[in-house]
Protein backbone atom coordinates (compact mmCIF):
# COMPACT_ATOMS: atom_id res chain seq x y z
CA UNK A 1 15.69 -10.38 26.40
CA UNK A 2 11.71 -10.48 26.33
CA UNK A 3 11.82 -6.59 26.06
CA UNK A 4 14.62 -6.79 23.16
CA UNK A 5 12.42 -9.51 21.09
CA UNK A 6 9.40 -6.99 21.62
CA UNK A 7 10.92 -4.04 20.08
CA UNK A 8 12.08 -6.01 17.37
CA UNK A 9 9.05 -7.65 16.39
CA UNK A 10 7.22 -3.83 16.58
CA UNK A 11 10.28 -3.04 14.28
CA UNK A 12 9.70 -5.37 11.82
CA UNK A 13 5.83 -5.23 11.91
CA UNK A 14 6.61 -1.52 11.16
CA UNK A 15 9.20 -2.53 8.01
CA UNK A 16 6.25 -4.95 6.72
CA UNK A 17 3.90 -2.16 6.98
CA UNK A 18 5.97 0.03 4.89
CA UNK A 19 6.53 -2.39 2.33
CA UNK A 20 2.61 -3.25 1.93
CA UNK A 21 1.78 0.51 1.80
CA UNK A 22 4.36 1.02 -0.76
CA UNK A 23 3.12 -2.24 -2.85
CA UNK A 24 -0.42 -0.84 -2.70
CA UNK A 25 0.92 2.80 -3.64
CA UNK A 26 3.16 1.76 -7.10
CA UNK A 27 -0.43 -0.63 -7.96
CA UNK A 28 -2.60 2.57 -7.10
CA UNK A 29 -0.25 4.51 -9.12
CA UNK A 30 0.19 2.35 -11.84
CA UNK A 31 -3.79 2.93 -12.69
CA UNK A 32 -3.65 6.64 -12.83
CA UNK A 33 -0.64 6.75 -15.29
CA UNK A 34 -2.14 4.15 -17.39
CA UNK A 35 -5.35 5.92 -17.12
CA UNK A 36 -3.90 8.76 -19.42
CA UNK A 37 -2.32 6.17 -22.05
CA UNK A 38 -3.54 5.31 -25.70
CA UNK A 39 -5.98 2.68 -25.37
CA UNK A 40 -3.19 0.02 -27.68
CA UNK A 41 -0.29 0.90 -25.33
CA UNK A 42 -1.91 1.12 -21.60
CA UNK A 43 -0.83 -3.56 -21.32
CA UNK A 44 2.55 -1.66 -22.00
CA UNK A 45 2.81 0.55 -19.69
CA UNK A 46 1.38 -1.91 -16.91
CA UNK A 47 4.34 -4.88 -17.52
CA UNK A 48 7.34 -3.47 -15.91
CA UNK A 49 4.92 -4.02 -13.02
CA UNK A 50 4.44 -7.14 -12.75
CA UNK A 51 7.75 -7.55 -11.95
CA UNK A 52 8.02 -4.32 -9.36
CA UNK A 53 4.93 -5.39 -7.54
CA UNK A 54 6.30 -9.21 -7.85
CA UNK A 55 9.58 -8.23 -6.02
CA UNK A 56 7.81 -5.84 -3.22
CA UNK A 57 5.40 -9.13 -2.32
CA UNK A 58 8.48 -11.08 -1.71
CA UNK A 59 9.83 -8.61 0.44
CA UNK A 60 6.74 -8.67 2.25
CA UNK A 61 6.35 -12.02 2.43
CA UNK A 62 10.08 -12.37 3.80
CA UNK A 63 9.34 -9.86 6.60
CA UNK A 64 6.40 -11.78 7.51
CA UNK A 65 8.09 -15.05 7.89
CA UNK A 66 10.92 -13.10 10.32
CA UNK A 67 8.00 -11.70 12.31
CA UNK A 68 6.16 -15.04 12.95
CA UNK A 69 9.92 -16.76 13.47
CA UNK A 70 10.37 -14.07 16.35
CA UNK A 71 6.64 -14.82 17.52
CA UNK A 72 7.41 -18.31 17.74
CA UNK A 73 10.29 -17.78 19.92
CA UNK A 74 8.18 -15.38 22.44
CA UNK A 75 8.59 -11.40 22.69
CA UNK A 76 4.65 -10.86 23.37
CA UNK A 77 2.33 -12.22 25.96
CA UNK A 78 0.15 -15.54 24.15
CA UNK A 79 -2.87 -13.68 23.34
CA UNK A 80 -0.72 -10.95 21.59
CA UNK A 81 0.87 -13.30 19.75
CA UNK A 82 -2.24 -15.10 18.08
CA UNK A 83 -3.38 -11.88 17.12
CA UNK A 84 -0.88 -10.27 15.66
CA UNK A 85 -0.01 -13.59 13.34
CA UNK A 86 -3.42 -12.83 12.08
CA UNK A 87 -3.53 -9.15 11.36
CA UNK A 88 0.01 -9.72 9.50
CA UNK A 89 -1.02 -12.23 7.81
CA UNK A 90 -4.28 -10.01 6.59
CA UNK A 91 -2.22 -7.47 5.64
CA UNK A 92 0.12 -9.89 3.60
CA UNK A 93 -3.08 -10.54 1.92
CA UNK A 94 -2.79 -7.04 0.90
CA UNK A 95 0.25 -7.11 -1.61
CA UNK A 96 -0.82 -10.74 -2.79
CA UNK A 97 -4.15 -9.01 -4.18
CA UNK A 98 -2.18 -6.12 -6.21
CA UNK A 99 0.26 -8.28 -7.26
CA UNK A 100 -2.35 -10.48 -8.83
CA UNK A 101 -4.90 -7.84 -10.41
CA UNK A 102 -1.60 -6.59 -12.22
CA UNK A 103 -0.84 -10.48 -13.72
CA UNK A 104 -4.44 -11.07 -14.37
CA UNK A 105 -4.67 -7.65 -17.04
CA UNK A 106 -1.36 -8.51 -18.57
CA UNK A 107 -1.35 -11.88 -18.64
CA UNK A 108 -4.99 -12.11 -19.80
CA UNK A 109 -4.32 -8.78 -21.90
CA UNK A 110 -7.85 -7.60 -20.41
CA UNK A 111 -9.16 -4.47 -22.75
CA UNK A 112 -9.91 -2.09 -20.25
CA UNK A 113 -12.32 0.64 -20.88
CA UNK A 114 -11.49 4.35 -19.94
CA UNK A 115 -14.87 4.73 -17.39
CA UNK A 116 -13.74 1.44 -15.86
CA UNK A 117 -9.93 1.94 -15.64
CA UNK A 118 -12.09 5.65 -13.28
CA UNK A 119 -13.39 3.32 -11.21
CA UNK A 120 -10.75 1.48 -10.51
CA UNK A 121 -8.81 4.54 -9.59
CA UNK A 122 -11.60 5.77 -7.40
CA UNK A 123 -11.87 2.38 -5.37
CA UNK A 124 -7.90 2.35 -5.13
CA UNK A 125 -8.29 5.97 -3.75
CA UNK A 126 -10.83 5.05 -1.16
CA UNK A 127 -8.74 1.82 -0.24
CA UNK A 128 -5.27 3.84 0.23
CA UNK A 129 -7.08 5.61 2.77
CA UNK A 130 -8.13 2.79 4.59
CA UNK A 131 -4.49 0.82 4.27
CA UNK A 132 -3.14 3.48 6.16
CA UNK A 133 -5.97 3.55 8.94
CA UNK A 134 -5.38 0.03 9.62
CA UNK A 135 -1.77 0.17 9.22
CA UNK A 136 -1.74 3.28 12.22
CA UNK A 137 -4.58 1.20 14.18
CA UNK A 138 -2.44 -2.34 13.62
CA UNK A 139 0.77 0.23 14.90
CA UNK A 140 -0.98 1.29 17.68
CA UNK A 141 -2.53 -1.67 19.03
CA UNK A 142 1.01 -3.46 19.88
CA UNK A 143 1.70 -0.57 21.80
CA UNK A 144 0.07 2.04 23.26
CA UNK A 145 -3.08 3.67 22.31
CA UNK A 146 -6.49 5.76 23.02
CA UNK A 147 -9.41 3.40 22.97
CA UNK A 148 -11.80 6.53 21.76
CA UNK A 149 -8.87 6.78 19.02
CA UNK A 150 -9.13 3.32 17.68
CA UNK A 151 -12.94 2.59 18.09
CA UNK A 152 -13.29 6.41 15.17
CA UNK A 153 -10.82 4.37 13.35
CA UNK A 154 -12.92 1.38 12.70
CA UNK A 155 -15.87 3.24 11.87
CA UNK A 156 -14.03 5.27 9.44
CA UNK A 157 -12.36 2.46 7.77
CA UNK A 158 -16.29 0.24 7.40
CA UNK A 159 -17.49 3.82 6.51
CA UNK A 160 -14.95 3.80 3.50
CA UNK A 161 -15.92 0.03 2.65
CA UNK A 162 -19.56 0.85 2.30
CA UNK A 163 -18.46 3.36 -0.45
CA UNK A 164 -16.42 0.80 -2.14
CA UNK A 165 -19.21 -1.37 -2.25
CA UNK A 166 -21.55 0.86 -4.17
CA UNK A 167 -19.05 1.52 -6.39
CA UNK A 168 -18.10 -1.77 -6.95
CA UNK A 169 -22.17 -2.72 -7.65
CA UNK A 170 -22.50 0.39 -10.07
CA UNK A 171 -20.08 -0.60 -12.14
CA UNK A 172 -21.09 -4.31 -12.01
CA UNK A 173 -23.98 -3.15 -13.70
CA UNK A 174 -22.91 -0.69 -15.96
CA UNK A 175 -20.46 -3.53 -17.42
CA UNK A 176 -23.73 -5.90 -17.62
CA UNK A 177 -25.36 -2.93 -19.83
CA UNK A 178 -22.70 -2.84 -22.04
CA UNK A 179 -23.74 -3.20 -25.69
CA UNK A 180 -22.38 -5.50 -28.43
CA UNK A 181 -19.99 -6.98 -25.82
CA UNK A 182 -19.58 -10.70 -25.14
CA UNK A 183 -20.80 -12.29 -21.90
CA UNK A 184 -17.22 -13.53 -21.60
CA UNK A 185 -15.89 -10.36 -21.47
CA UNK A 186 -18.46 -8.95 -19.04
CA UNK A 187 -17.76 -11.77 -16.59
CA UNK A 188 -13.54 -11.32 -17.21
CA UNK A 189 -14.38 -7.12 -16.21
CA UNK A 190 -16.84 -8.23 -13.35
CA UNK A 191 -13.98 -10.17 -12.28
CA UNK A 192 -11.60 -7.88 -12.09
CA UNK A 193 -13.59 -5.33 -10.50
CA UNK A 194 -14.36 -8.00 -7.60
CA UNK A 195 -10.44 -8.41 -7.17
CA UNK A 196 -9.75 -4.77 -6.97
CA UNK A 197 -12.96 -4.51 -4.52
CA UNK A 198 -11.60 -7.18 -2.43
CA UNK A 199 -8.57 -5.13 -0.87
CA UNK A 200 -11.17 -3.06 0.64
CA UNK A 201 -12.97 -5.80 2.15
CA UNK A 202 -10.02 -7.58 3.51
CA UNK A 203 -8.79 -4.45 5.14
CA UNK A 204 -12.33 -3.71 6.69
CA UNK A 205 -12.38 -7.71 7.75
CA UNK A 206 -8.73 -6.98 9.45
CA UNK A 207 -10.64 -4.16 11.32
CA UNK A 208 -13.16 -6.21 12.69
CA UNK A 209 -9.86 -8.48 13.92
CA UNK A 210 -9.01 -5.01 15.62
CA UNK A 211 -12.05 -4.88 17.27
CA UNK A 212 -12.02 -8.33 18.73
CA UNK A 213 -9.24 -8.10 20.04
CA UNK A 214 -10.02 -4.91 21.99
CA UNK A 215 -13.32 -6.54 23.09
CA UNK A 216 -10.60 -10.00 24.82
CA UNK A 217 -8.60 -7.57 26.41
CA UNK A 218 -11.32 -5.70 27.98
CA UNK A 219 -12.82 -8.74 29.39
């Protein structure tokens, strides 16, 4: 029975996985083609995804609840247990993020300028790549894995945070050096560019879970 519960719970970790990566992907995504848009139709384009990215979150966020219902009722040893609530949860965090950048521009019906809708894209780009390092590290440590593996995945993933954050401080200022722009506006665009900035902090945040988690069991 304990073994049975364990392979499920790796199962559905797995399932919530997929469904994050694929929330993150369609958001990602929805940049790029919005990117190439006429500047009056690009709060088009981006509504149908409100709802798509609304629906994959719930998914999510069902699979999580299953996971911590079969956590509750054992499957992993107590310390395994704590830990992987928390790097779920994290991830969770993940989809809630995407979801809400999405409302915020069509709700709000942000104007988005073409060099700011690029760095958006390039941040996204960066981020993907860390999702699915922490994603394959999260994988890995609930089963099997090689420490020297995990340990080049953590310093790749901060590595790909640090770029985020000059990007995300570059474009703070270049918004602040806009001319003939409202400080209202310039605070709504610093905003956004914190939110979109954020995935890649809470992902290199989650890795730092990783590694304290590695550093308990070696102890």
């Amino acid at each position: 029975m304990f073994f049975s519960k364990t392979n499920k719970i790796i199962e559905q970790l797995e399932l919530h996985s997929n469904i994050v990566q694929e929330c993150f992907t369609r958001f990602q995504q929805s940049f790029e083609k919005v990117a190439q848009a006429p500047e009056q139709k690009y709060l088009v384009e981006l509504e149908p995804m409100v709802d798509e990215l609304s629906q994959l979150e719930k998914r999510a966020d069902r699979i999580r609840h299953e996971v911590i219902r079969y956590l509750l009722n054992g499957g992993f040893l107590v310390d395994n247990r704590k830990s992987t609530m928390r790097l779920i949860e994290g991830l969770d965090h993940v989809a809630d993020i995407s979801e809400d950048i999405i409302q915020m521009i069509v709700y709000e019906k942000i104007q988005l300028p073409k060099w700011f809708m690029q760095q958006i894209i390039e941040i996204n780009t960066i981020t993907n790549q860390q999702l699915k390092l922490y994603i394959n590290l999260m994988n890995k440590i609930v089963s099997d894995y090689n420490l020297e593996d995990v340990v080049s995945d953590l310093g790749k993933i901060e590595a790909l945070e640090s770029k985020v954050d000059t990007i995300e401080i570059a474009t703070i200022k270049q918004v602040f050096n806009m001319p003939d722009f409202e400080l209202a506006y310039k605070n709504q665009l610093k905003g956004l560019i914190n939110m979109v900035a954020e995935i890649s902090d809470k992902i290199e945040d989650l890795s730092d879970e990783v590694e304290i988690i590695l550093a308990s069991r070696r102890i």
